[in-house]
N, C-alpha and C. Protein backbone atom coordinates (compact mmCIF):
# COMPACT_ATOMS: atom_id res chain seq x y z
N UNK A 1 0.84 -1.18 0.00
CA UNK A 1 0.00 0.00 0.00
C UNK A 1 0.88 1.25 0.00
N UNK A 2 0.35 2.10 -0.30
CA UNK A 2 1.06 2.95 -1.03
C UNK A 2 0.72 4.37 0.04
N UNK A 3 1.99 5.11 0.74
CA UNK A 3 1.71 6.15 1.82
C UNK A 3 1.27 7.68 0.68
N UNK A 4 0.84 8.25 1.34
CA UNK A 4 0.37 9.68 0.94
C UNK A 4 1.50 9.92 -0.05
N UNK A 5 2.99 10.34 0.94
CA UNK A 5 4.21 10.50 -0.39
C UNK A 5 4.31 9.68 -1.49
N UNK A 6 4.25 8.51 -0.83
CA UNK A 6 4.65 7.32 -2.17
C UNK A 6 3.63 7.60 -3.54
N UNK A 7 2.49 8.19 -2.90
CA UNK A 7 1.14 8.47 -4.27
C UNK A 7 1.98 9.73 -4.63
N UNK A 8 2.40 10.64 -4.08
CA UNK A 8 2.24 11.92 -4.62
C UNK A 8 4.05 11.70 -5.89
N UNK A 9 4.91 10.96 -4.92
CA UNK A 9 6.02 10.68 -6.15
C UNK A 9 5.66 9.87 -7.28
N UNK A 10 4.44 8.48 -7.24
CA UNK A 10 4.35 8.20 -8.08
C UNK A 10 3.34 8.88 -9.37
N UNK A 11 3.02 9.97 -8.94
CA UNK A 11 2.38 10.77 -9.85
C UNK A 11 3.90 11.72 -10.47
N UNK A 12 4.50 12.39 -9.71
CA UNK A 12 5.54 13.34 -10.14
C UNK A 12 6.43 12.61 -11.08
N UNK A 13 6.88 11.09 -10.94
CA UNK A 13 7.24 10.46 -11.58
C UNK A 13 6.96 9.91 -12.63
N UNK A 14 5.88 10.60 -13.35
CA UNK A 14 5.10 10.00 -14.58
C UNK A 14 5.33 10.73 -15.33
N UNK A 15 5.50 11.97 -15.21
CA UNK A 15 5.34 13.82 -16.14
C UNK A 15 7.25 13.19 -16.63
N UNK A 16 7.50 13.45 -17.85
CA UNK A 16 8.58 13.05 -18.10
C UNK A 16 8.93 13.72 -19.70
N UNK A 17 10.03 13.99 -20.05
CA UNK A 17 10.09 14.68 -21.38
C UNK A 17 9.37 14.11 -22.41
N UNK A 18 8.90 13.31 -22.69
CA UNK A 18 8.27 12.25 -23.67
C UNK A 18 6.70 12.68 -23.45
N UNK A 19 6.55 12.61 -21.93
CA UNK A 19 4.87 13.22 -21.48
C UNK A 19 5.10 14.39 -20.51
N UNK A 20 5.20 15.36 -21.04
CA UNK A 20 5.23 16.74 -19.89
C UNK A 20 4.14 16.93 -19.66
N UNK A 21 3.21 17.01 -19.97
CA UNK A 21 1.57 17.42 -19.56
C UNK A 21 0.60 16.14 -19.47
N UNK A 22 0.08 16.26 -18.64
CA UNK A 22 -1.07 15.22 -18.38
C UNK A 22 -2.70 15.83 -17.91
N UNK A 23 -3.47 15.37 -18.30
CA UNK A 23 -4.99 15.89 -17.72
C UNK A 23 -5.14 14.24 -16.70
N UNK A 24 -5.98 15.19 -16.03
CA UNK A 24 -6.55 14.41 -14.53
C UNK A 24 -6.98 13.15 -15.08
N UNK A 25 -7.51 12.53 -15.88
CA UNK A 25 -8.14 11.33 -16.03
C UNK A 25 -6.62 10.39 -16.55
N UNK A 26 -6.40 11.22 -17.97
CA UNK A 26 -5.37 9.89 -18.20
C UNK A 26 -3.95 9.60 -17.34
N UNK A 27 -3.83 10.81 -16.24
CA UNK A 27 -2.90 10.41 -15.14
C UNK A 27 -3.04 9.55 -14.49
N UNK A 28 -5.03 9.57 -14.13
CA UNK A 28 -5.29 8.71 -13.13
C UNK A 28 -4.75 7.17 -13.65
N UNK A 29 -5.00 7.18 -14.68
CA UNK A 29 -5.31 5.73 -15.33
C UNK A 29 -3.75 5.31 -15.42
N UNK A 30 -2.90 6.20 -15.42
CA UNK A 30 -1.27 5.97 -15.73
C UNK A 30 -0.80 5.58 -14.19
N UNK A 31 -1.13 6.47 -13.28
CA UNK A 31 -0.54 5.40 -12.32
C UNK A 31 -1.42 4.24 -11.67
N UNK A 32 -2.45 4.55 -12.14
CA UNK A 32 -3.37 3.22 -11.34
C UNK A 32 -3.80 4.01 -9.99
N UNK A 33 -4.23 4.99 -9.90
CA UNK A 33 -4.88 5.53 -8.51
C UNK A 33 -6.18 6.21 -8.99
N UNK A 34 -7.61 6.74 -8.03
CA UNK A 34 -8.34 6.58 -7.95
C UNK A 34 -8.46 8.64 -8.63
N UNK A 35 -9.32 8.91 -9.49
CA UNK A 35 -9.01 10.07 -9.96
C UNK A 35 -9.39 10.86 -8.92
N UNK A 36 -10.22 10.70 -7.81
CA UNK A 36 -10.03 11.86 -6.49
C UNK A 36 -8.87 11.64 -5.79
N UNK A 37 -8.26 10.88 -5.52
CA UNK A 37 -7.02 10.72 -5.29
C UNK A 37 -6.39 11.12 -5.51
N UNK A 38 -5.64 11.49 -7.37
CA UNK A 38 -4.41 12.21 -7.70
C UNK A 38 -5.18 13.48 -7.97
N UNK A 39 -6.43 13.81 -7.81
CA UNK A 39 -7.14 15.21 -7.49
C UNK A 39 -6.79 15.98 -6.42
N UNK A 40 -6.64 15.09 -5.53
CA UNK A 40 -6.36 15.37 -4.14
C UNK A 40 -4.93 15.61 -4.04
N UNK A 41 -3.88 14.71 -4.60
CA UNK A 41 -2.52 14.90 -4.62
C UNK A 41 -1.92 16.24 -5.04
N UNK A 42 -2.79 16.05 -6.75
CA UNK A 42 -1.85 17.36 -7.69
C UNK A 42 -2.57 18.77 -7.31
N UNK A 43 -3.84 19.17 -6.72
CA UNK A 43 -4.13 20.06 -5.75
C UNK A 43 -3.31 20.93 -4.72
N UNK A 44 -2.91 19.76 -3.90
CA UNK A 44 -1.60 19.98 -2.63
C UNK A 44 -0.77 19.95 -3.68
N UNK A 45 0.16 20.03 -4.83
CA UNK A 45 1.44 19.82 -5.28
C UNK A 45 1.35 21.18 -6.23
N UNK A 46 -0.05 21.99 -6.39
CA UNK A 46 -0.42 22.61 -7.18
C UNK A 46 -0.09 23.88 -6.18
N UNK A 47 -0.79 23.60 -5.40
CA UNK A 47 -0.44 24.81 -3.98
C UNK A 47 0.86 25.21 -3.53
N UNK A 48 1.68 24.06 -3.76
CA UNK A 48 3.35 24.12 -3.35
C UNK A 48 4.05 24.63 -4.45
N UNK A 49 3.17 24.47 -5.32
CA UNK A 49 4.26 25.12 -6.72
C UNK A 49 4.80 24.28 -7.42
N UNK A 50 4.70 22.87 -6.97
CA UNK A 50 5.52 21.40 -7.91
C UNK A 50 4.73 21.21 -9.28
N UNK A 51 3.59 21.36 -9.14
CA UNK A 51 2.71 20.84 -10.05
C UNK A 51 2.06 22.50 -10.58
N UNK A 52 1.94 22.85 -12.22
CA UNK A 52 0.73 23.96 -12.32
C UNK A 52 0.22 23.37 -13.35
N UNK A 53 -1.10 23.98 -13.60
CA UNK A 53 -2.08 23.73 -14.58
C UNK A 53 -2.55 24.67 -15.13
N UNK A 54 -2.55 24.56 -16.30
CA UNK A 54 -2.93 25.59 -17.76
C UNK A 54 -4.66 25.87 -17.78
N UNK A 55 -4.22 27.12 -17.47
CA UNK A 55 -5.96 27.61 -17.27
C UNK A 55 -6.81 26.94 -18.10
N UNK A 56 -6.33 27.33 -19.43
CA UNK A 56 -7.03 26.72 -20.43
C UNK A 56 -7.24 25.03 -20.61
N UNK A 57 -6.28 24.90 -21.01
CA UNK A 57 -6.54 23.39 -20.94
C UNK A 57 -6.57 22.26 -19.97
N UNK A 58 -6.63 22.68 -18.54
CA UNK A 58 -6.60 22.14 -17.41
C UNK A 58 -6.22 21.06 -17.39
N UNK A 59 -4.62 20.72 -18.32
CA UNK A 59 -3.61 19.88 -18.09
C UNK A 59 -2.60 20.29 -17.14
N UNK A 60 -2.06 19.14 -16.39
CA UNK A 60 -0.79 19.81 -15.45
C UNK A 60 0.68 19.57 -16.22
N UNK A 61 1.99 20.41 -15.23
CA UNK A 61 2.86 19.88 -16.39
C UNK A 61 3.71 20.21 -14.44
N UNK A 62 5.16 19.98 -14.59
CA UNK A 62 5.78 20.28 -13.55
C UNK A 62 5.82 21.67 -13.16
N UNK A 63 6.15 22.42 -12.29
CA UNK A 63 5.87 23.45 -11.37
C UNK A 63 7.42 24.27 -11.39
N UNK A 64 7.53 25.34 -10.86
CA UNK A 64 8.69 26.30 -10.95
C UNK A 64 9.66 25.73 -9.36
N UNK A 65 8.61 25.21 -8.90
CA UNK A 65 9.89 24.42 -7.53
C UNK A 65 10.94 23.08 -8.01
N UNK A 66 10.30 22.64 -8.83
CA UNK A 66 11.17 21.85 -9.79
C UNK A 66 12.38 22.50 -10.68
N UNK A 67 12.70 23.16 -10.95
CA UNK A 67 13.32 24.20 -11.85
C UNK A 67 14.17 24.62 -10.48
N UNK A 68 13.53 25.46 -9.55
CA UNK A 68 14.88 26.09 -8.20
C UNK A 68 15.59 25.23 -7.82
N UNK A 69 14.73 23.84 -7.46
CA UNK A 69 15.77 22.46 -7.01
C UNK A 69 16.25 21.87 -7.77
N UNK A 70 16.46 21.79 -8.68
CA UNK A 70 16.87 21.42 -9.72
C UNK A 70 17.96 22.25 -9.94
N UNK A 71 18.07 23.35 -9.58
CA UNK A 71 19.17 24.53 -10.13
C UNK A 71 20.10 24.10 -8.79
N UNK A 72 19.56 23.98 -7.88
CA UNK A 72 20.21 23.76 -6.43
C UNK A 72 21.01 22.65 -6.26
N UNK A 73 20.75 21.50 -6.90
CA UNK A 73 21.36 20.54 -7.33
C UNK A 73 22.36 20.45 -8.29
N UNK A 74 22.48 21.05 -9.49
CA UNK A 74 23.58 21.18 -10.55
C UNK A 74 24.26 22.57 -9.70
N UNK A 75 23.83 23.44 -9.12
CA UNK A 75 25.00 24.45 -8.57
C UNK A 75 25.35 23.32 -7.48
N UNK A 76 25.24 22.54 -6.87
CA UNK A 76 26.12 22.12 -6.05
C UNK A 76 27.16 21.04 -6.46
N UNK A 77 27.20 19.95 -7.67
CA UNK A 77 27.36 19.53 -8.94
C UNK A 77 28.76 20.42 -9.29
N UNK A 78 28.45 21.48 -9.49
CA UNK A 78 29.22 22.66 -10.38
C UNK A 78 29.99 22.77 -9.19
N UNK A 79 29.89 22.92 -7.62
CA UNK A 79 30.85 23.47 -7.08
C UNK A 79 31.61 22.61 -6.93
N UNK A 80 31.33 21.42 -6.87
CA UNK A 80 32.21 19.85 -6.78
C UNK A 80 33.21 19.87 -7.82
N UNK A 81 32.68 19.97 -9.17
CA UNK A 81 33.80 19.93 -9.92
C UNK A 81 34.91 20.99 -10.19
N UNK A 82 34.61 21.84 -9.90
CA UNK A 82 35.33 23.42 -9.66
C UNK A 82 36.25 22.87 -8.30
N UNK A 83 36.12 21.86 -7.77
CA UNK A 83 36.76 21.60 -6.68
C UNK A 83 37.64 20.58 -7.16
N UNK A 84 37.44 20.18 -7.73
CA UNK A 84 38.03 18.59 -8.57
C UNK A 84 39.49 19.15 -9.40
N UNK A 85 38.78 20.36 -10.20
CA UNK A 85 39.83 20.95 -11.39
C UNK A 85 40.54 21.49 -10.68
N UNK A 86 40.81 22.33 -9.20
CA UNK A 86 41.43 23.34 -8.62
C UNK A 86 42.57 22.21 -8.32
N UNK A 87 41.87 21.20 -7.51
CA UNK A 87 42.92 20.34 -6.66
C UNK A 87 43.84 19.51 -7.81
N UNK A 88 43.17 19.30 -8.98
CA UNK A 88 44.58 18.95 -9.90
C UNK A 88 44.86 19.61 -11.05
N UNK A 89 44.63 20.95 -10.58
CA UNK A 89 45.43 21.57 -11.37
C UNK A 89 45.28 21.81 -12.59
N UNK A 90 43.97 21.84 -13.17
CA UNK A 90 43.14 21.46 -14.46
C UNK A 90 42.22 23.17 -14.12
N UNK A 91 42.37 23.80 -15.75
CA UNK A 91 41.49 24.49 -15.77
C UNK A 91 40.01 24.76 -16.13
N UNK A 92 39.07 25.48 -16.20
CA UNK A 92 37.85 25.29 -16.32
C UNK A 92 37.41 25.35 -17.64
C-alpha cells in the first residue's frame, strides 16, 4: 500500500520529457490511482508550486519548484567539480 508520499512521487514520476503534460483522467489511469485521489494529490502539489495547470486546458505539467531544485542541485554539482579541477590543477 502505497503512503500519501509514495502516491504523490508516483504521480511526479510520470510527467517526463516524452509526457510533460497530463490531464486528470489519463494520469489517473497511468498510475493506477483513484481520480479523487491524484485530485487530491496534484491540488496539494499545485499549492506548493511542484505541479501547475494551464488555465485553459486544465492539463498539469511540472511546477517552478522543480526548476529552483533542480538549479540547487547542478549548482552544487558545479561546485564539486570546480573543486576537482582546482585540486589537480586542471582548468575550467
Amino acid at each position: 500500500m502505497l503512503t500519501s508520499l509514495g502516491k504523490a512521487l508516483t504521480i511526479l514520476d510520470t510527467f517526463a520529457p516524452a509526457a510533460p503534460e497530463w490531464g486528470l483522467s489519463e494520469l489517473s489511469a497511468a498510475v493506477g490511482l483513484p481520480k479523487p485521489t491524484v485530485h487530491h494529490m496534484l491540488a496539494t502539489l499545485v499549492e506548493r508550486g511542484w505541479i501547475t495547470q494551464d488555465a485553459k486546458t486544465r492539463r498539469y505539467r511540472l511546477g517552478v519548484r522543480f526548476w529552483e531544485k533542480g538549479w540547487l542541485a547542478w549548482e552544487g554539482d558545479f561546485k564539486i567539480v570546480e573543486e576537482i579541477l582546482s585540486a589537480t590543477g586542471q582548468k575550467k
